[in-house]
C-alpha atoms as a PDB file:
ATOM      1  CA  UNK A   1     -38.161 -45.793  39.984  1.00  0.00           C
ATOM      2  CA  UNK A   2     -40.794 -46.688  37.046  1.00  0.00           C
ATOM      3  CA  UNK A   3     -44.242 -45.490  38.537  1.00  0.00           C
ATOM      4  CA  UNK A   4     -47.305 -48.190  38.479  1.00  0.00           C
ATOM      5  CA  UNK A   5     -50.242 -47.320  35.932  1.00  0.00           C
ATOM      6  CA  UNK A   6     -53.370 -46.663  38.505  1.00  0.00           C
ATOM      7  CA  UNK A   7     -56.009 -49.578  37.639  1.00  0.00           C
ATOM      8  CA  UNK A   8     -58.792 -46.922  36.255  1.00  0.00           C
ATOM      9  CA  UNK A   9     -56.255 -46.008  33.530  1.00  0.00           C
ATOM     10  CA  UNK A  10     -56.878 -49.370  31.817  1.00  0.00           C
ATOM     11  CA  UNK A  11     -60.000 -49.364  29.089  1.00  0.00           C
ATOM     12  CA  UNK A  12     -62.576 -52.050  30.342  1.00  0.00           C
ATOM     13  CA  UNK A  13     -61.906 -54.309  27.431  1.00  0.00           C
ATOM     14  CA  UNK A  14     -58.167 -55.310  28.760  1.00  0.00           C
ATOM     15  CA  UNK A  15     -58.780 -55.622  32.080  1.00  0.00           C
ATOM     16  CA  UNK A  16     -58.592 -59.351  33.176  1.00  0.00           C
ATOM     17  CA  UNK A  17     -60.674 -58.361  36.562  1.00  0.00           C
ATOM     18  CA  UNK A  18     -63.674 -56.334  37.047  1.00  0.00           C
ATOM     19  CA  UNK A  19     -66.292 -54.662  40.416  1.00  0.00           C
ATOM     20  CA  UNK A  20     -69.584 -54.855  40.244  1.00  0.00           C
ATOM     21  CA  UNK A  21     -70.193 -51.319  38.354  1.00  0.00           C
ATOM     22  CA  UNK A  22     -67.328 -51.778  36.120  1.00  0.00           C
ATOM     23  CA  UNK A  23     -68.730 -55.240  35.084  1.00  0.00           C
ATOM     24  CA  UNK A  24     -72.276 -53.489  34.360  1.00  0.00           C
ATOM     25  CA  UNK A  25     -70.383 -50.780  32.246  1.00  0.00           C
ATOM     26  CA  UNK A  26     -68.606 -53.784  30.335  1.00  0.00           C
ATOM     27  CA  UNK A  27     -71.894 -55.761  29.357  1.00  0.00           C
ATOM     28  CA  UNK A  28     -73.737 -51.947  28.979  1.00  0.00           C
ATOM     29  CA  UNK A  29     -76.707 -53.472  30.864  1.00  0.00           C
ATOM     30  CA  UNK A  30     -77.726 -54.821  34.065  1.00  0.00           C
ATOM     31  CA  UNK A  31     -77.418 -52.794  37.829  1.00  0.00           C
ATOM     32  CA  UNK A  32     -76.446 -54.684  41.235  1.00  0.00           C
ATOM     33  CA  UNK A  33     -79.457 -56.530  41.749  1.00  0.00           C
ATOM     34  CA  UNK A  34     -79.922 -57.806  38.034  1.00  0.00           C
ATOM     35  CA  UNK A  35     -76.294 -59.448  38.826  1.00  0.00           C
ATOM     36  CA  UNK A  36     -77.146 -60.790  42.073  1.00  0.00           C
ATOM     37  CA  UNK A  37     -80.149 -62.578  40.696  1.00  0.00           C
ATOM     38  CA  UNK A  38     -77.903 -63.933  37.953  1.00  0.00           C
ATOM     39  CA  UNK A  39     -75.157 -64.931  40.192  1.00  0.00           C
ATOM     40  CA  UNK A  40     -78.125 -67.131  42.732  1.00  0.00           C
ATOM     41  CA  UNK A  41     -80.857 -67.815  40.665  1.00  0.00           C
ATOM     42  CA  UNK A  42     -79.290 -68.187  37.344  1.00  0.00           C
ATOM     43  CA  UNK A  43     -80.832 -67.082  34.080  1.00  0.00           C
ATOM     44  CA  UNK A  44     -83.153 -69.232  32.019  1.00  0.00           C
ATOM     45  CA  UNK A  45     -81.274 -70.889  28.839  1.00  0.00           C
ATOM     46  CA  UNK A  46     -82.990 -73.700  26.973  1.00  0.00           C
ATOM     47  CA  UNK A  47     -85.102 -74.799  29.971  1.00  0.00           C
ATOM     48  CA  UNK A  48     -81.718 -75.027  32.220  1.00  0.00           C
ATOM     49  CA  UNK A  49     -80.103 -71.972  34.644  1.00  0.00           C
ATOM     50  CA  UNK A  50     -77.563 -70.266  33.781  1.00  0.00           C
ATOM     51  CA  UNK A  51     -74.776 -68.418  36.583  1.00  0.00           C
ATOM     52  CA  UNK A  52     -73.273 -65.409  36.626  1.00  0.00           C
ATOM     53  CA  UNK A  53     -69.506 -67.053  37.604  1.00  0.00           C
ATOM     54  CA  UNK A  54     -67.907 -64.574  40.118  1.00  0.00           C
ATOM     55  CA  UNK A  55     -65.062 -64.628  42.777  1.00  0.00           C
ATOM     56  CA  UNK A  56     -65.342 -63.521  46.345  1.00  0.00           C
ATOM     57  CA  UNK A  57     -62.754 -62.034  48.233  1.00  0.00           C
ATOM     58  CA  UNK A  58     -64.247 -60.952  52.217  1.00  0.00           C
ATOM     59  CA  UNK A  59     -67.709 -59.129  50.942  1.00  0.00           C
ATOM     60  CA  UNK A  60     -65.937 -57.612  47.517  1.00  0.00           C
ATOM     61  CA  UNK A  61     -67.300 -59.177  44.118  1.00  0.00           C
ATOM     62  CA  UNK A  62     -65.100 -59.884  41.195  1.00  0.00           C
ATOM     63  CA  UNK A  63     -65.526 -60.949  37.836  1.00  0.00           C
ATOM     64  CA  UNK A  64     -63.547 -62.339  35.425  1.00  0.00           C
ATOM     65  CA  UNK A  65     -64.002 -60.068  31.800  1.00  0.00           C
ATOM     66  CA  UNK A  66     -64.114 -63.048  29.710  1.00  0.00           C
ATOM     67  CA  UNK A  67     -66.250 -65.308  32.235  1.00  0.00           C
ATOM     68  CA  UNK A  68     -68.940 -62.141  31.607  1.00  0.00           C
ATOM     69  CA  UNK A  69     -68.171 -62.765  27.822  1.00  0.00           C
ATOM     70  CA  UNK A  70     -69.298 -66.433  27.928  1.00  0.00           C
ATOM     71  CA  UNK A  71     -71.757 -65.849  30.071  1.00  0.00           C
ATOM     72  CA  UNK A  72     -73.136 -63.659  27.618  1.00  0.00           C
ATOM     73  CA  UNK A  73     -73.094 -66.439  24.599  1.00  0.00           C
ATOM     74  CA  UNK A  74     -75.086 -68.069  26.606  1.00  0.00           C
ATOM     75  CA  UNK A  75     -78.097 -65.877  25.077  1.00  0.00           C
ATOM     76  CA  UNK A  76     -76.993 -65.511  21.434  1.00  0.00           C
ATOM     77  CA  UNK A  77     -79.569 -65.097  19.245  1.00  0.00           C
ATOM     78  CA  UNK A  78     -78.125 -65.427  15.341  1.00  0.00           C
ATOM     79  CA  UNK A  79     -74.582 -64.321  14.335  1.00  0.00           C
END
């Protein structure tokens, strides 16, 4: 019987899915109430709001690792 690799074995970077503190370590910024102000109030981008997108499952928070990557474009300064 092949054994299943444990979740935490995975580098952030692959993962499709991501908790709150594993989300923060991804971006390398932000703590729990930083991303609950993103995910309700938004964040300021040319004069419009701008979510966090997140899934809910019961009270457990996901993200997606490349929703967090397009939600950080959002505030690209210059390549």
């Amino acid at each position: 019987m092949q054994k299943r690799q444990h979740n935490n074995d995975i580098p952030l970077d692959k993962k499709t899915w991501l908790n709150m503190s594993q989300a923060i370590a991804y971006l390398g910024f932000g703590s729990k109430n930083t991303f609950q102000n993103w995910r309700e109030e938004g964040v300021k981008s040319n004069g419009r709001p701008i979510f966090l997108p997140y899934h809910k499952i019961g009270k457990i928070i996901f993200y997606k690792r490349t929703d967090l990557d397009k939600f950080a474009e959002h505030f690209k300064v210059a390549e």
